[in-house]
N, C-alpha and C. Protein backbone atom coordinates (compact mmCIF):
# COMPACT_ATOMS: atom_id res chain seq x y z
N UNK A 1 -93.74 109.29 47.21
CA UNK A 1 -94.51 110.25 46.43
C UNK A 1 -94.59 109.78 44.98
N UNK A 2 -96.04 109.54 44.01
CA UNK A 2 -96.06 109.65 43.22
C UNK A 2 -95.72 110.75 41.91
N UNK A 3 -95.39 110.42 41.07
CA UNK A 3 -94.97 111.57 40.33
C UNK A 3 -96.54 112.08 39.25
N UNK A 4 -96.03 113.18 38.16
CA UNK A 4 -97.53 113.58 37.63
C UNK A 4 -97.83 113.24 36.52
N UNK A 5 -97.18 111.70 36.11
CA UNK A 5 -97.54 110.59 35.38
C UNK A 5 -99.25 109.83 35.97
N UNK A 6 -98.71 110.18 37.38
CA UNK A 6 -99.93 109.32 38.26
C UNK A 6 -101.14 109.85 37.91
N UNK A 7 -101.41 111.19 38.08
CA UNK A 7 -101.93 111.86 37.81
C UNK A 7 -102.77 112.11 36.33
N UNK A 8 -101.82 112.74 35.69
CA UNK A 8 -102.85 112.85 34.71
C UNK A 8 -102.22 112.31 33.72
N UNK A 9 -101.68 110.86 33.54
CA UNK A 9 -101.16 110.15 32.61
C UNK A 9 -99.89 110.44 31.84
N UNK A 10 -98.93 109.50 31.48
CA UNK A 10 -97.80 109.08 30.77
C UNK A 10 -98.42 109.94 29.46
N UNK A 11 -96.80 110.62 29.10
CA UNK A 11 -97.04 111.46 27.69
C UNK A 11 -96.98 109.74 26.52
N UNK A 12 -97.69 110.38 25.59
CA UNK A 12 -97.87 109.48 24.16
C UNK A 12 -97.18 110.22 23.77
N UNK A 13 -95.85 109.17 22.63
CA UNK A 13 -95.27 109.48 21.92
C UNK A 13 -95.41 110.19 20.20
N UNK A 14 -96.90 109.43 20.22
CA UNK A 14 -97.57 108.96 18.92
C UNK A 14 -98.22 110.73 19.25
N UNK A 15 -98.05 112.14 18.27
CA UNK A 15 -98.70 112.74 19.06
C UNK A 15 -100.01 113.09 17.70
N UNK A 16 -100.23 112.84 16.94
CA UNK A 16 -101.54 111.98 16.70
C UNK A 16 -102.34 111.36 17.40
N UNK A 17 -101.72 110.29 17.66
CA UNK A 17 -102.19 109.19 18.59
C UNK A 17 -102.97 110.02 19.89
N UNK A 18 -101.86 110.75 20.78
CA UNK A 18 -102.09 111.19 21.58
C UNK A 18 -103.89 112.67 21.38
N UNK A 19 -103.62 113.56 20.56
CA UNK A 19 -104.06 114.25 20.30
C UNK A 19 -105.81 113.41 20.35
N UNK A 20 -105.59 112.39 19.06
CA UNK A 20 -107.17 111.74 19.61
C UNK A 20 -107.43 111.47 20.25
N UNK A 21 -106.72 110.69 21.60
CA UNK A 21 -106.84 110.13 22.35
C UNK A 21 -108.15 111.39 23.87
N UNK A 22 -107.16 112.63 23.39
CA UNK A 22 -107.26 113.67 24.19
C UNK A 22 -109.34 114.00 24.08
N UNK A 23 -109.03 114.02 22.69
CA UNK A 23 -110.16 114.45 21.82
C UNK A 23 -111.17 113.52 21.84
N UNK A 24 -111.23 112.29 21.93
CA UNK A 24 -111.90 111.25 21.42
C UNK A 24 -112.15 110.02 22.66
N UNK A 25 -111.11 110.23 23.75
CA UNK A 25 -110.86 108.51 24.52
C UNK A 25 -111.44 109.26 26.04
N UNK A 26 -111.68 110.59 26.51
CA UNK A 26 -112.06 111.11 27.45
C UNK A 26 -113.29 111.29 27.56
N UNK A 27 -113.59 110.97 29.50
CA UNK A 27 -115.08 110.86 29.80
C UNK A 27 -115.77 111.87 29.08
N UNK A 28 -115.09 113.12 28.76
CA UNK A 28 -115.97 114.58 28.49
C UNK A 28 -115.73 114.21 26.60
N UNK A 29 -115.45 113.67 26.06
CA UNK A 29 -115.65 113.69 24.90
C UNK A 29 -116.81 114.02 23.76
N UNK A 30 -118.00 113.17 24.80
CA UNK A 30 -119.24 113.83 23.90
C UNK A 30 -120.33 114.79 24.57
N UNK A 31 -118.98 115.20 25.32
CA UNK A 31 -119.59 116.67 26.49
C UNK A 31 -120.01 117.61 25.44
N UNK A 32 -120.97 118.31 25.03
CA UNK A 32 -121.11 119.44 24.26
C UNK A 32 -120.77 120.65 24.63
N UNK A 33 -120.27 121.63 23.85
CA UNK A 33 -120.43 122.81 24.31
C UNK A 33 -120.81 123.67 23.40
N UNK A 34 -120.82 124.94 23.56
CA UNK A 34 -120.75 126.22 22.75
C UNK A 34 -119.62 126.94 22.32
N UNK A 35 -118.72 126.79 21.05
CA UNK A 35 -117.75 127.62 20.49
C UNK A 35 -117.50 128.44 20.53
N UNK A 36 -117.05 129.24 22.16
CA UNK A 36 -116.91 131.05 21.72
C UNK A 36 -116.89 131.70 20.66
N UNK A 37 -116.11 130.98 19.32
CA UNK A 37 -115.83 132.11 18.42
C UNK A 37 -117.27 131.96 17.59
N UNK A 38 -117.88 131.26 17.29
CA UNK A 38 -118.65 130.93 16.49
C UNK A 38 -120.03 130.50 16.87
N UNK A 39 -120.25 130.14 18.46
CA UNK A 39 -121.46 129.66 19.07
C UNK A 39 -122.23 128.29 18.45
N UNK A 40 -121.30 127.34 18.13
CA UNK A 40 -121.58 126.17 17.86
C UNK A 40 -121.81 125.34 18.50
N UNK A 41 -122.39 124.74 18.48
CA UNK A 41 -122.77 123.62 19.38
C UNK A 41 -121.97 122.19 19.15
N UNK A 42 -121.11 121.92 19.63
CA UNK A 42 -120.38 120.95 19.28
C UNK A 42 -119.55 119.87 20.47
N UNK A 43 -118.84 119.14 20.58
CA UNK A 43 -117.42 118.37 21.15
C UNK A 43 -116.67 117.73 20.96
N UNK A 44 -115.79 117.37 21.99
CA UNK A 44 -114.31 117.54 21.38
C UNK A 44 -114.37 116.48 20.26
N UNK A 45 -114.99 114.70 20.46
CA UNK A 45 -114.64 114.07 19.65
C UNK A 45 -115.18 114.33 18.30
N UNK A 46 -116.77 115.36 18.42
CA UNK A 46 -116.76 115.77 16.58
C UNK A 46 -115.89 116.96 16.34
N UNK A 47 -115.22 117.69 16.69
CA UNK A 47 -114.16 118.65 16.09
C UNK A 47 -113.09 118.01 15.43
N UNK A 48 -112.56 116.77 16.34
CA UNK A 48 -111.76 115.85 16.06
C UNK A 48 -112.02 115.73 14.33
N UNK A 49 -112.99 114.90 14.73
CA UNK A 49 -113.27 114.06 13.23
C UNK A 49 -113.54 115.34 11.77
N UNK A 50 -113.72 116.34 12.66
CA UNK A 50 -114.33 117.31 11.90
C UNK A 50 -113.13 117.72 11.11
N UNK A 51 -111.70 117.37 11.56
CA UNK A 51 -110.24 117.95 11.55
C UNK A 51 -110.02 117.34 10.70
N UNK A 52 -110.49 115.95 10.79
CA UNK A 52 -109.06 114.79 10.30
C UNK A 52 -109.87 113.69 9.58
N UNK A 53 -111.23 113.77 9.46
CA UNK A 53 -112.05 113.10 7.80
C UNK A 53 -112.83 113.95 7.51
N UNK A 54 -112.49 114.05 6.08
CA UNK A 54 -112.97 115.00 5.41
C UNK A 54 -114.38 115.03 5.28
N UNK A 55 -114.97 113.56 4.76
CA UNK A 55 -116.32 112.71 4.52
C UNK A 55 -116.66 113.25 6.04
N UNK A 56 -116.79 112.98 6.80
CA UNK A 56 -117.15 113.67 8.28
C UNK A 56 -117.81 114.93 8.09
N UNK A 57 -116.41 115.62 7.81
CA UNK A 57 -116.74 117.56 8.31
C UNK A 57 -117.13 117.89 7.40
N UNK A 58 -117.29 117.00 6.14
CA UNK A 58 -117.95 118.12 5.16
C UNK A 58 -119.56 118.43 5.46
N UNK A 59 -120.45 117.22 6.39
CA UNK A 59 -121.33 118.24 6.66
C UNK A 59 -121.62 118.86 7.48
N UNK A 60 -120.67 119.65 7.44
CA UNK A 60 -120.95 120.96 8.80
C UNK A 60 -120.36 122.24 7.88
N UNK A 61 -119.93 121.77 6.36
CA UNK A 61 -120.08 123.02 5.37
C UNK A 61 -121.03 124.03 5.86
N UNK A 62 -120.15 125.44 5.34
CA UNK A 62 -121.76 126.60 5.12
C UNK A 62 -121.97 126.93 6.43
N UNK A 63 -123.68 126.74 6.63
CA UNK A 63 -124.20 127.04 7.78
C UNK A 63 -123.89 128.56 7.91
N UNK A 64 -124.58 129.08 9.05
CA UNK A 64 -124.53 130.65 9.90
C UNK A 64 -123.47 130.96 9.70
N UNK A 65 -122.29 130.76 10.28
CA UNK A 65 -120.92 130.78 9.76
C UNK A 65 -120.01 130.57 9.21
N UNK A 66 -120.34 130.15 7.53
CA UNK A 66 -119.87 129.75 6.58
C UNK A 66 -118.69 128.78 6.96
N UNK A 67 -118.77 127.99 7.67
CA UNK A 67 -117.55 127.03 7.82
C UNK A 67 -117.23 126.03 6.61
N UNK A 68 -115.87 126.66 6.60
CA UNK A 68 -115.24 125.94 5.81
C UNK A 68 -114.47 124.97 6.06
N UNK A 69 -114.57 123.70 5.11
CA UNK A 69 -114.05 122.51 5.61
C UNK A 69 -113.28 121.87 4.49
N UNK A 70 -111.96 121.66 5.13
CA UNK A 70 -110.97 121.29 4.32
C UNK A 70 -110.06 119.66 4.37
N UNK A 71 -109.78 119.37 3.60
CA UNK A 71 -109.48 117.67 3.40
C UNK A 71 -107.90 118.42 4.26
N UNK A 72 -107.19 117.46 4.90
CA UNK A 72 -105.89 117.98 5.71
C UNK A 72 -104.89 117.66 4.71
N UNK A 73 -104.86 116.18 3.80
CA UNK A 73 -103.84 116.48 2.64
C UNK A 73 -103.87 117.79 1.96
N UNK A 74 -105.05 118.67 2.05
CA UNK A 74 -104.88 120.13 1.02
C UNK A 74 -104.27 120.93 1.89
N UNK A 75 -104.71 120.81 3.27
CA UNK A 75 -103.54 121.90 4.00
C UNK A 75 -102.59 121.77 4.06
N UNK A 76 -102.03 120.25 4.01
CA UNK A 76 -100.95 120.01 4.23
C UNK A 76 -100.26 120.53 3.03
N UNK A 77 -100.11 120.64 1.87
CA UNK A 77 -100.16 121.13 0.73
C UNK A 77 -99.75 122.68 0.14
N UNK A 78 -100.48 123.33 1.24
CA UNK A 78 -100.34 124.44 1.14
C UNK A 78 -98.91 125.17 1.11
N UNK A 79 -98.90 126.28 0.41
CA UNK A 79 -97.40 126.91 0.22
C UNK A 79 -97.25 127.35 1.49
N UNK A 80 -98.17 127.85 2.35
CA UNK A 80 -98.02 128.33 3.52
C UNK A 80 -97.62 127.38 4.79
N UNK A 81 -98.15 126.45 4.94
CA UNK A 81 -97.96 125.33 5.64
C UNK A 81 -96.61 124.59 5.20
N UNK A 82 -95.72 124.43 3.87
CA UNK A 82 -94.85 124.62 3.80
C UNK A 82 -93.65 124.97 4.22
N UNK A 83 -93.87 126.28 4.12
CA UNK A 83 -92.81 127.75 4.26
C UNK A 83 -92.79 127.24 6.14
N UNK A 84 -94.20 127.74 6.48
CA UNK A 84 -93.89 127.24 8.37
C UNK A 84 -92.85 126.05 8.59
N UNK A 85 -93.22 125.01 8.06
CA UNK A 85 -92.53 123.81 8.10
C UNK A 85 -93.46 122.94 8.83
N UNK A 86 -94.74 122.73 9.00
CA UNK A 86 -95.36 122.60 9.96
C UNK A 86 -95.82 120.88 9.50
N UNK A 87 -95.90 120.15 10.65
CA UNK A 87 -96.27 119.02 10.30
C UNK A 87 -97.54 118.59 11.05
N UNK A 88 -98.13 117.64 10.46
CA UNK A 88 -99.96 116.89 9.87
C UNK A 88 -100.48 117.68 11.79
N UNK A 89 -99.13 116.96 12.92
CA UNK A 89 -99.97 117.43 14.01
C UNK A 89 -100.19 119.38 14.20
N UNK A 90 -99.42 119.65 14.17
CA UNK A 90 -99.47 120.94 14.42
C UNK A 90 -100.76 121.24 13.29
N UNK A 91 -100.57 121.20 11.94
CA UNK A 91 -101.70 121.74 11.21
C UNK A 91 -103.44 121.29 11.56
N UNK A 92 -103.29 120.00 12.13
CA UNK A 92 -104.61 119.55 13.18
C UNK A 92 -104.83 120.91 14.02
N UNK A 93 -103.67 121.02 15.07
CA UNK A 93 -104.29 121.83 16.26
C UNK A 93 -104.47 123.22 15.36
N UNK A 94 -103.94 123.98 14.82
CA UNK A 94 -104.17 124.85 13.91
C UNK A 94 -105.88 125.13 14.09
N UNK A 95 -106.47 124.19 13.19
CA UNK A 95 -107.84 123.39 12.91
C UNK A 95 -108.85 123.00 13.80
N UNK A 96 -108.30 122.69 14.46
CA UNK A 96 -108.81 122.27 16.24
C UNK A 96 -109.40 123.76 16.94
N UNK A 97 -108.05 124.62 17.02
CA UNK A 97 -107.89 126.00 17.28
C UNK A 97 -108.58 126.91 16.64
N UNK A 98 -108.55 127.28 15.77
CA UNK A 98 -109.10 128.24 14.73
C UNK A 98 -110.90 127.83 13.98
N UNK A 99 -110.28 126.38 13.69
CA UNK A 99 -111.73 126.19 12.59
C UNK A 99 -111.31 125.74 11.54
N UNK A 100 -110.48 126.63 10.71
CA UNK A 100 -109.84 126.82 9.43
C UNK A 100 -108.49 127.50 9.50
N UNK A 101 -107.67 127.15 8.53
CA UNK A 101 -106.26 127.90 7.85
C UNK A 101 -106.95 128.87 7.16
């Protein structure tokens, strides 16, 4: 019996690494969809980029739903992000998740 490495791949250590990989290296990557919260039209690998270069996401400023787009050294930055203790990956999925801090 194979184990569920076989399957759906060996964990990455790198979880950066991994996270793009998820976002960016998969057949469905420039699968589009629609954003429940927001009805955007988007996928995974531009959310990605949308997360993690700034020059990228800044144009998807504004728009219908005032999206706001933030450089990740400023979140990282934050007193709040701080206090959590939260590090560069977690504040990605945050971002990934939400949109915005």
């Amino acid at each position: 019996a194979q184990g569920l490495g076989h399957r759906v791949g060996h964990p990455i250590h790198d979880i950066m690494r991994g996270m793009k990989s998820e976002h960016c290296k998969r057949k469905d990557s420039l699968t589009t969809f629609t954003s429940p919260n927001y009805g955007i039209q988007t996928c995974s690998d531009q959310e990605w980029r949308i997360a993690t270069d700034f020059e990228f996401g800044k144009q998807f400023a504004g728009g219908q739903h005032s999206r706001k787009i933030q450089r990740l050294q400023d979140l990282m930055a934050l007193e709040t992000t701080k206090l959590a203790q939260l590090i560069e990956p977690e504040v990605v999925a945050i971002v990934l998740y939400t949109g915005e801090i």
